[in-house]
PDB file of N, CA and C in Angstrom:
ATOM      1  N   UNK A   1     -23.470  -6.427  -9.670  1.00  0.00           N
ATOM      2  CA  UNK A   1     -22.914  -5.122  -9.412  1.00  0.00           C
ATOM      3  C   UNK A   1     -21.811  -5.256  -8.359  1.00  0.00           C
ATOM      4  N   UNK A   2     -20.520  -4.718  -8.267  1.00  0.00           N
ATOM      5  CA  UNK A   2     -19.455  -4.822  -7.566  1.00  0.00           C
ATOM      6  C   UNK A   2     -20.124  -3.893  -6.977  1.00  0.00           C
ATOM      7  N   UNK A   3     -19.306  -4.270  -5.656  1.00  0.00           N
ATOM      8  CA  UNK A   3     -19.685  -2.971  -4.252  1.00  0.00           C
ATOM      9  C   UNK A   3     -18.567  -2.798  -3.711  1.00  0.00           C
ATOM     10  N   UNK A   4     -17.823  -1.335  -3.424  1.00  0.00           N
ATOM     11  CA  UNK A   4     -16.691  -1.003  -2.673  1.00  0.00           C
ATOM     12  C   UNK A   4     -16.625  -1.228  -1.671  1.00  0.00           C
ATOM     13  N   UNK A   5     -15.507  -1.426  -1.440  1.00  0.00           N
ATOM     14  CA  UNK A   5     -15.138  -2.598   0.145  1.00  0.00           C
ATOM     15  C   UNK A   5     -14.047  -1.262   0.748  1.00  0.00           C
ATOM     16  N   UNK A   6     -14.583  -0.964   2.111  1.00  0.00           N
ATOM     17  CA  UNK A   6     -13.800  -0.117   3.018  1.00  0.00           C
ATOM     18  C   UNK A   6     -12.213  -0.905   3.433  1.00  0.00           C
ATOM     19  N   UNK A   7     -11.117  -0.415   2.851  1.00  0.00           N
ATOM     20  CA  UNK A   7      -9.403  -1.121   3.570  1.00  0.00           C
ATOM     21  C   UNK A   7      -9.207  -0.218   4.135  1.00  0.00           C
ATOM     22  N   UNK A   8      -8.621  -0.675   5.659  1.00  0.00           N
ATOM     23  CA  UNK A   8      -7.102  -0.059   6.329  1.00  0.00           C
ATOM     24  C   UNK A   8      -5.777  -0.570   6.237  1.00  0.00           C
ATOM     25  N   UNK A   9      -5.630   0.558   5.468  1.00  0.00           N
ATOM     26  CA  UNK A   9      -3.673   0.078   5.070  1.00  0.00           C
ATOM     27  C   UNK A   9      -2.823   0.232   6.303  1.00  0.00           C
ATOM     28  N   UNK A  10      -1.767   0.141   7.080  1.00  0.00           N
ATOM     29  CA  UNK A  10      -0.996   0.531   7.783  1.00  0.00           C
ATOM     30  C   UNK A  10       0.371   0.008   7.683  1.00  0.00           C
ATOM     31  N   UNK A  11       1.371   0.709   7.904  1.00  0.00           N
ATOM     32  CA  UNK A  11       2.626   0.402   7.564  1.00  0.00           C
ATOM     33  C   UNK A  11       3.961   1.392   8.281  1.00  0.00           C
ATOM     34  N   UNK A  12       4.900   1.356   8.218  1.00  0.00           N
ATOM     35  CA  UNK A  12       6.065   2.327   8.902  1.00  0.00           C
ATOM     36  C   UNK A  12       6.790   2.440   7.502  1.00  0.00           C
ATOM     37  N   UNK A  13       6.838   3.425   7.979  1.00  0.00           N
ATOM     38  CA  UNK A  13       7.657   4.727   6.899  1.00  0.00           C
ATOM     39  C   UNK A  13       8.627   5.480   7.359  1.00  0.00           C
ATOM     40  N   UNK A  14       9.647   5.054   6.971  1.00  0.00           N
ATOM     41  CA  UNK A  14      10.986   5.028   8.181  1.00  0.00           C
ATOM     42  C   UNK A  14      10.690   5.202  10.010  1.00  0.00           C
ATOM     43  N   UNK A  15      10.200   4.116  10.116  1.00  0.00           N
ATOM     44  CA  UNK A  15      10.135   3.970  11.154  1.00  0.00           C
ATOM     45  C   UNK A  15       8.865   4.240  12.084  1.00  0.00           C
ATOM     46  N   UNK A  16       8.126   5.159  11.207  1.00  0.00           N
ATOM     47  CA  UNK A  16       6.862   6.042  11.680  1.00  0.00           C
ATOM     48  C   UNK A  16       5.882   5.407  11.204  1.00  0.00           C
ATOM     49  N   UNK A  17       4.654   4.978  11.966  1.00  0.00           N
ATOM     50  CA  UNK A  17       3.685   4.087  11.958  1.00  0.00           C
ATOM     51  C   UNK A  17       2.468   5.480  10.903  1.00  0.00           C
ATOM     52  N   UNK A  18       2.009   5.073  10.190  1.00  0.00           N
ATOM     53  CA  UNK A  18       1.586   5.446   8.912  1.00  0.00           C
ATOM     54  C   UNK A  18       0.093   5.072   9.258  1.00  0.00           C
ATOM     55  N   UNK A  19      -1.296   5.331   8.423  1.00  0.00           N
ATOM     56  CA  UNK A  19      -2.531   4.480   8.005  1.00  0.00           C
ATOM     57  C   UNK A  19      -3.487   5.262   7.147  1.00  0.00           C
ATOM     58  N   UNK A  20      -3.791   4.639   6.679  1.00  0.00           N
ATOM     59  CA  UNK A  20      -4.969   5.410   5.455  1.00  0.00           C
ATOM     60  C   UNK A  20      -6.036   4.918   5.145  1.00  0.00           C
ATOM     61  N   UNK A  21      -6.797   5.084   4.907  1.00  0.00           N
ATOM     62  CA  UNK A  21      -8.680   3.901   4.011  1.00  0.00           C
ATOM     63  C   UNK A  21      -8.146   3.971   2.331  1.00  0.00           C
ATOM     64  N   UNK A  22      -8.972   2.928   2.224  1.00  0.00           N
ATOM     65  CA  UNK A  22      -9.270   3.137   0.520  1.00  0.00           C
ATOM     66  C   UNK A  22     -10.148   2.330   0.074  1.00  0.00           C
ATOM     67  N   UNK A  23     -11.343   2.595  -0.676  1.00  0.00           N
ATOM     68  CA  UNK A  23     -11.997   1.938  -1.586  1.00  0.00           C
ATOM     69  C   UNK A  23     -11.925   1.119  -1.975  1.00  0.00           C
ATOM     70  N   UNK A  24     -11.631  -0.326  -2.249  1.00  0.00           N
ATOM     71  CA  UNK A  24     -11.761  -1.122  -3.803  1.00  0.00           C
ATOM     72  C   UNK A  24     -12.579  -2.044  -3.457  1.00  0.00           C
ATOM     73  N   UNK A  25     -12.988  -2.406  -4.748  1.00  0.00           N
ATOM     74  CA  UNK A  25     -13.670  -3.616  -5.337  1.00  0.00           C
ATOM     75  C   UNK A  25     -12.805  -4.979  -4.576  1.00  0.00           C
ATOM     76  N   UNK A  26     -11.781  -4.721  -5.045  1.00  0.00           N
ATOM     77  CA  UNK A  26     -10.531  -6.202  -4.578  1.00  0.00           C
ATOM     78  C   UNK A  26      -9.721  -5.202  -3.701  1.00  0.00           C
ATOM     79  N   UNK A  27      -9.096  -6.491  -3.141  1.00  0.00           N
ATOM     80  CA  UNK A  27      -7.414  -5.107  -2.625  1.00  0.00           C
ATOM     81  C   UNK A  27      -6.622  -6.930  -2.466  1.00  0.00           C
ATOM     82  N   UNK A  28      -5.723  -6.491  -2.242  1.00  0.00           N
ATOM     83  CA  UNK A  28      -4.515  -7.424  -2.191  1.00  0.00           C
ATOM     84  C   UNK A  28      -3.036  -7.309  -1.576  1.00  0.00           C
ATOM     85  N   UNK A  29      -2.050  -7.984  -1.451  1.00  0.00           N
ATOM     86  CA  UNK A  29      -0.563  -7.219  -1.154  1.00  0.00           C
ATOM     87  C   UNK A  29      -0.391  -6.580  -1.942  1.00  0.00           C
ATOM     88  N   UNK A  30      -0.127  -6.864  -2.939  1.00  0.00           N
ATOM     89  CA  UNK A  30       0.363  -6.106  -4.384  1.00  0.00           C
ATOM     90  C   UNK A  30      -0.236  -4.586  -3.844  1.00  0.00           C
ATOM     91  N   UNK A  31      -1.267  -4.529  -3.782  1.00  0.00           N
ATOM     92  CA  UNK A  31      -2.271  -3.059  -3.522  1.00  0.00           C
ATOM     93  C   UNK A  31      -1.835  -2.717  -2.640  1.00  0.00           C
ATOM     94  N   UNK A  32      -1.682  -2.926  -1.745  1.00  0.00           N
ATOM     95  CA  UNK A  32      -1.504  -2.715  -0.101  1.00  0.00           C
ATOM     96  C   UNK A  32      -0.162  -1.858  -0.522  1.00  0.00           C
ATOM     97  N   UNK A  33       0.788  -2.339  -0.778  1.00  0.00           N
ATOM     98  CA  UNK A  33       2.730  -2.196  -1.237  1.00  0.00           C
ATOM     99  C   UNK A  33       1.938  -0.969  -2.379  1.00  0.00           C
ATOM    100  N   UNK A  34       1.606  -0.785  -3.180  1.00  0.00           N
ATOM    101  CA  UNK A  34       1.354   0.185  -4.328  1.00  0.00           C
ATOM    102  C   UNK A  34       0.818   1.079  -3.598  1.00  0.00           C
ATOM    103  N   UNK A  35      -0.190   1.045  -2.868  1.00  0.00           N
ATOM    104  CA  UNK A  35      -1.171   2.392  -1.656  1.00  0.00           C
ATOM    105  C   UNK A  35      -0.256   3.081  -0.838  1.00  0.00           C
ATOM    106  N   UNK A  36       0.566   2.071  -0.083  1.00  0.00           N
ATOM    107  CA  UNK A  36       1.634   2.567   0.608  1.00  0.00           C
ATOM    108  C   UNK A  36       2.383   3.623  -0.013  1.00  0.00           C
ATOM    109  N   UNK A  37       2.912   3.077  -0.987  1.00  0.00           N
ATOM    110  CA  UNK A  37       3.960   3.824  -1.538  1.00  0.00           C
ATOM    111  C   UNK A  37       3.361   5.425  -2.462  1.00  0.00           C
ATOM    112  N   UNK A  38       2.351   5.144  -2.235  1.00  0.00           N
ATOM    113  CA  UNK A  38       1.433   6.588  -2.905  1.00  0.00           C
ATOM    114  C   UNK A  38       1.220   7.259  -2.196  1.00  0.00           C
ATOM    115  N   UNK A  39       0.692   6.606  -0.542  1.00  0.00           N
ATOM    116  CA  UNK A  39       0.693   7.311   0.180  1.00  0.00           C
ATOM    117  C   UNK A  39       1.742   8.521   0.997  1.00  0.00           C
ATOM    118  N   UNK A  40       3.039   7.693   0.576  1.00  0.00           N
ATOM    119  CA  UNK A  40       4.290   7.983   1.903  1.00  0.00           C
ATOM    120  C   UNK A  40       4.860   9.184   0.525  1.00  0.00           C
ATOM    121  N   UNK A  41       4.601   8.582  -0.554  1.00  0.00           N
ATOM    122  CA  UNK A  41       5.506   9.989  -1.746  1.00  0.00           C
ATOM    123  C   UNK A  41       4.470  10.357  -2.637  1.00  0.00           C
ATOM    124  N   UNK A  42       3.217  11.069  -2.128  1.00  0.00           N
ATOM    125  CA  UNK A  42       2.000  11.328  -2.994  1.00  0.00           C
ATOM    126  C   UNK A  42       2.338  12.267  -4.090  1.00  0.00           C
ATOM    127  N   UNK A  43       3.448  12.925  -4.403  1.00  0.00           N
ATOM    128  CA  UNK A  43       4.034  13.843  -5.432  1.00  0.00           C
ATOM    129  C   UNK A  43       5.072  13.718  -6.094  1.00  0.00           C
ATOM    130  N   UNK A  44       5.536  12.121  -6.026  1.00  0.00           N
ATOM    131  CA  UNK A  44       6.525  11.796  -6.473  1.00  0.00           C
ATOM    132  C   UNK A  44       6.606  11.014  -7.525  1.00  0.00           C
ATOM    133  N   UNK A  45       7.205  10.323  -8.224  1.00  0.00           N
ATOM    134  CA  UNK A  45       7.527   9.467  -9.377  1.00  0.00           C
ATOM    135  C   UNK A  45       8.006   8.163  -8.317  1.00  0.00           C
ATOM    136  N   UNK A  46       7.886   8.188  -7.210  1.00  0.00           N
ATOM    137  CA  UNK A  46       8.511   6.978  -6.520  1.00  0.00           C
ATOM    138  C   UNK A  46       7.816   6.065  -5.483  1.00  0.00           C
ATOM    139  N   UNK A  47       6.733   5.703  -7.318  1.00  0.00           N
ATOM    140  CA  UNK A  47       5.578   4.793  -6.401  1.00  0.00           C
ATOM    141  C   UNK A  47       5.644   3.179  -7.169  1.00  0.00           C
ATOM    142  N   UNK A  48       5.285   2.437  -6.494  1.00  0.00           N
ATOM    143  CA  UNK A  48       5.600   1.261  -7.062  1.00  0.00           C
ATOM    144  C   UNK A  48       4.435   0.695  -8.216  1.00  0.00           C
ATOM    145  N   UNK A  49       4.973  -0.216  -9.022  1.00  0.00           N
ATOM    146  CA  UNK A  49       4.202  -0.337  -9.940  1.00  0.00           C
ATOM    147  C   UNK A  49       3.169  -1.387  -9.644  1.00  0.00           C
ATOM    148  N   UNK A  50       1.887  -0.843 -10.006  1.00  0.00           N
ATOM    149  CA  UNK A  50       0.502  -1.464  -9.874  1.00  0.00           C
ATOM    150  C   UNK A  50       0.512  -3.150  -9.983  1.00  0.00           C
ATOM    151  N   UNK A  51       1.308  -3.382 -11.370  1.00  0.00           N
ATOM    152  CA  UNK A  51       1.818  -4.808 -12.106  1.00  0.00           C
ATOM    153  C   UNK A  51       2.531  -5.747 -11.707  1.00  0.00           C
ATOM    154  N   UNK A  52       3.442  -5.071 -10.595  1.00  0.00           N
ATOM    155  CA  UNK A  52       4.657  -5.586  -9.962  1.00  0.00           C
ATOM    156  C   UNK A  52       4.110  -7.019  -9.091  1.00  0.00           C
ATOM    157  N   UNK A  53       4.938  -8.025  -9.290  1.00  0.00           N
ATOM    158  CA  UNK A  53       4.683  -9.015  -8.192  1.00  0.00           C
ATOM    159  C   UNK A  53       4.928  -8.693  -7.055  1.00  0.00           C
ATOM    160  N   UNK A  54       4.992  -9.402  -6.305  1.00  0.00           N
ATOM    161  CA  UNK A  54       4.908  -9.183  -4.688  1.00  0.00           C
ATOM    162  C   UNK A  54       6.281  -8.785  -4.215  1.00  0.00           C
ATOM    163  N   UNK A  55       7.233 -10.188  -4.749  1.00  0.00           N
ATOM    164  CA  UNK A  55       8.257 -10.145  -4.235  1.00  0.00           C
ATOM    165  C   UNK A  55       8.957  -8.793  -4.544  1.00  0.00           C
ATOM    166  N   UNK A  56       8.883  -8.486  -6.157  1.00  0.00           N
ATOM    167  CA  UNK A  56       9.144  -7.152  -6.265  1.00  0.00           C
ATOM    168  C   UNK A  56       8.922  -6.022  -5.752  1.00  0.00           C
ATOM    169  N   UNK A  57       7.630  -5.827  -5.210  1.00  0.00           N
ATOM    170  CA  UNK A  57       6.978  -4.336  -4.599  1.00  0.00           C
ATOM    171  C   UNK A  57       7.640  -4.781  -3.009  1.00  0.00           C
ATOM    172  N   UNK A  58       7.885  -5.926  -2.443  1.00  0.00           N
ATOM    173  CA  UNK A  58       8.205  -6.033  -1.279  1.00  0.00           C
ATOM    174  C   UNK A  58       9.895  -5.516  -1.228  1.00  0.00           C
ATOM    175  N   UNK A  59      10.765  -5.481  -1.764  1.00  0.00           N
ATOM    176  CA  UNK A  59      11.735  -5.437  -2.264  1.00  0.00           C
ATOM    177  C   UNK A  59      11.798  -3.863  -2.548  1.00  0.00           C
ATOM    178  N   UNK A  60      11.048  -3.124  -3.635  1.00  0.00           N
ATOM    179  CA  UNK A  60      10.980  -1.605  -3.873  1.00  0.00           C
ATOM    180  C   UNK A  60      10.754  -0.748  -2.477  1.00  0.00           C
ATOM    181  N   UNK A  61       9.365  -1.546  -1.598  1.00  0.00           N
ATOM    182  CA  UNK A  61       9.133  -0.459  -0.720  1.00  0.00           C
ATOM    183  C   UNK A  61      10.090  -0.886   0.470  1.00  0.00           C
ATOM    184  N   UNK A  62      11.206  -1.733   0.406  1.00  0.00           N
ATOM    185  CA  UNK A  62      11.995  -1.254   1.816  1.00  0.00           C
ATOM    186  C   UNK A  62      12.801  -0.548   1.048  1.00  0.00           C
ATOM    187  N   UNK A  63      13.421  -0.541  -0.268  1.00  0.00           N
ATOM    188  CA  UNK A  63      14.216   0.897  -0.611  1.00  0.00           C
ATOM    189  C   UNK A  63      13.966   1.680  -0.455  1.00  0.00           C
ATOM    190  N   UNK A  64      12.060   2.344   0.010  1.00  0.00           N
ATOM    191  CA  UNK A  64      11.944   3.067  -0.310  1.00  0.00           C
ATOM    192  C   UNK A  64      11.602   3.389   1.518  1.00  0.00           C
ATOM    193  N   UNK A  65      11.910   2.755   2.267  1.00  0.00           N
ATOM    194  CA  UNK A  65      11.705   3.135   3.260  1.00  0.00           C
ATOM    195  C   UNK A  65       9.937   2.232   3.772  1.00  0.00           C
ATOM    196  N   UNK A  66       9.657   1.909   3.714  1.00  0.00           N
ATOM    197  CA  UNK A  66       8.121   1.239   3.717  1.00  0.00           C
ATOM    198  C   UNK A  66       7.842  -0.328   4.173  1.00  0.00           C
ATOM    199  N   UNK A  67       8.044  -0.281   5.913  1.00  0.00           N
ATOM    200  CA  UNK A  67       7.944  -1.574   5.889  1.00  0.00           C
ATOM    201  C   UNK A  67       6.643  -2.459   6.647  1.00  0.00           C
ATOM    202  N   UNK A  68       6.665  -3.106   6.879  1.00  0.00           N
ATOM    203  CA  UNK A  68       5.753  -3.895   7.972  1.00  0.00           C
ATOM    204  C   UNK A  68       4.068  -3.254   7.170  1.00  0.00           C
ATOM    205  N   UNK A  69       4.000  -3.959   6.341  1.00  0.00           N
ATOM    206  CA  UNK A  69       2.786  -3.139   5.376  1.00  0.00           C
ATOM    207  C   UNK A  69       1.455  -4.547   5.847  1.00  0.00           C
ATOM    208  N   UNK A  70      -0.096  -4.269   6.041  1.00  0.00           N
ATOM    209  CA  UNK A  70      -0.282  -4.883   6.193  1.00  0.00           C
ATOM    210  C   UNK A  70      -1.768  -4.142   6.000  1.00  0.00           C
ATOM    211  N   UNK A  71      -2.432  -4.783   5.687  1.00  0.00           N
ATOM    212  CA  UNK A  71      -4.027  -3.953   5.512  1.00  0.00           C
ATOM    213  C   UNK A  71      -5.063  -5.159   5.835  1.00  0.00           C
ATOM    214  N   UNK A  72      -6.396  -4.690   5.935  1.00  0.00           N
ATOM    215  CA  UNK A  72      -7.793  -5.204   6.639  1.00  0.00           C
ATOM    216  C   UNK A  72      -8.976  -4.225   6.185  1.00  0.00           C
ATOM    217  N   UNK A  73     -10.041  -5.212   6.120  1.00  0.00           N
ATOM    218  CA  UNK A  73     -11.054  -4.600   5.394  1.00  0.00           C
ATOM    219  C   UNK A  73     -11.745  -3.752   6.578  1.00  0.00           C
ATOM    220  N   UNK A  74     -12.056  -2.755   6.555  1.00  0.00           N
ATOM    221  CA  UNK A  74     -12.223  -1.651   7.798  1.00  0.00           C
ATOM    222  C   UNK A  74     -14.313  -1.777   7.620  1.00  0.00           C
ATOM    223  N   UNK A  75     -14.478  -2.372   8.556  1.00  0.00           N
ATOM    224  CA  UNK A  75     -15.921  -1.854   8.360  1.00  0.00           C
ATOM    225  C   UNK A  75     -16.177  -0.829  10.082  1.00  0.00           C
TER     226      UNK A  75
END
């Protein structure tokens, strides 16, 4: 049986120090860069893709304003 694992995401969002929890089973950069970006435009179309390699989502979220991204499993 998988068991959900408590993350703290944190990151700057133009400039403004950001943080959130989330659930998963796994988490990863890839996740971390995809959470971010859901987090900072939760109503937008301008979230990065789940699929995306690293270098890519690293690349999308400073266009998008989203940097210094970095997460830890929060117990």
């Amino acid at each position: 049986m998988s068991e959900l694992v408590p993350y703290a995401v944190h990151y700057l969002f133009d400039g403004v120090r950001q943080h959130f929890f989330k659930l998963a089973v796994h988490f990863s950069d890839v996740d971390a860069i995809h959470s971010a970006s859901a987090h900072a435009y939760p109503e937008s179309g301008r979230k990065i893709a789940e699929h995306a390699t690293l270098e890519a989502a690293r690349i999308k979220a400073r266009q998008l304003g989203i940097t210094q991204i970095r997460w830890n499993v929060s117990i």
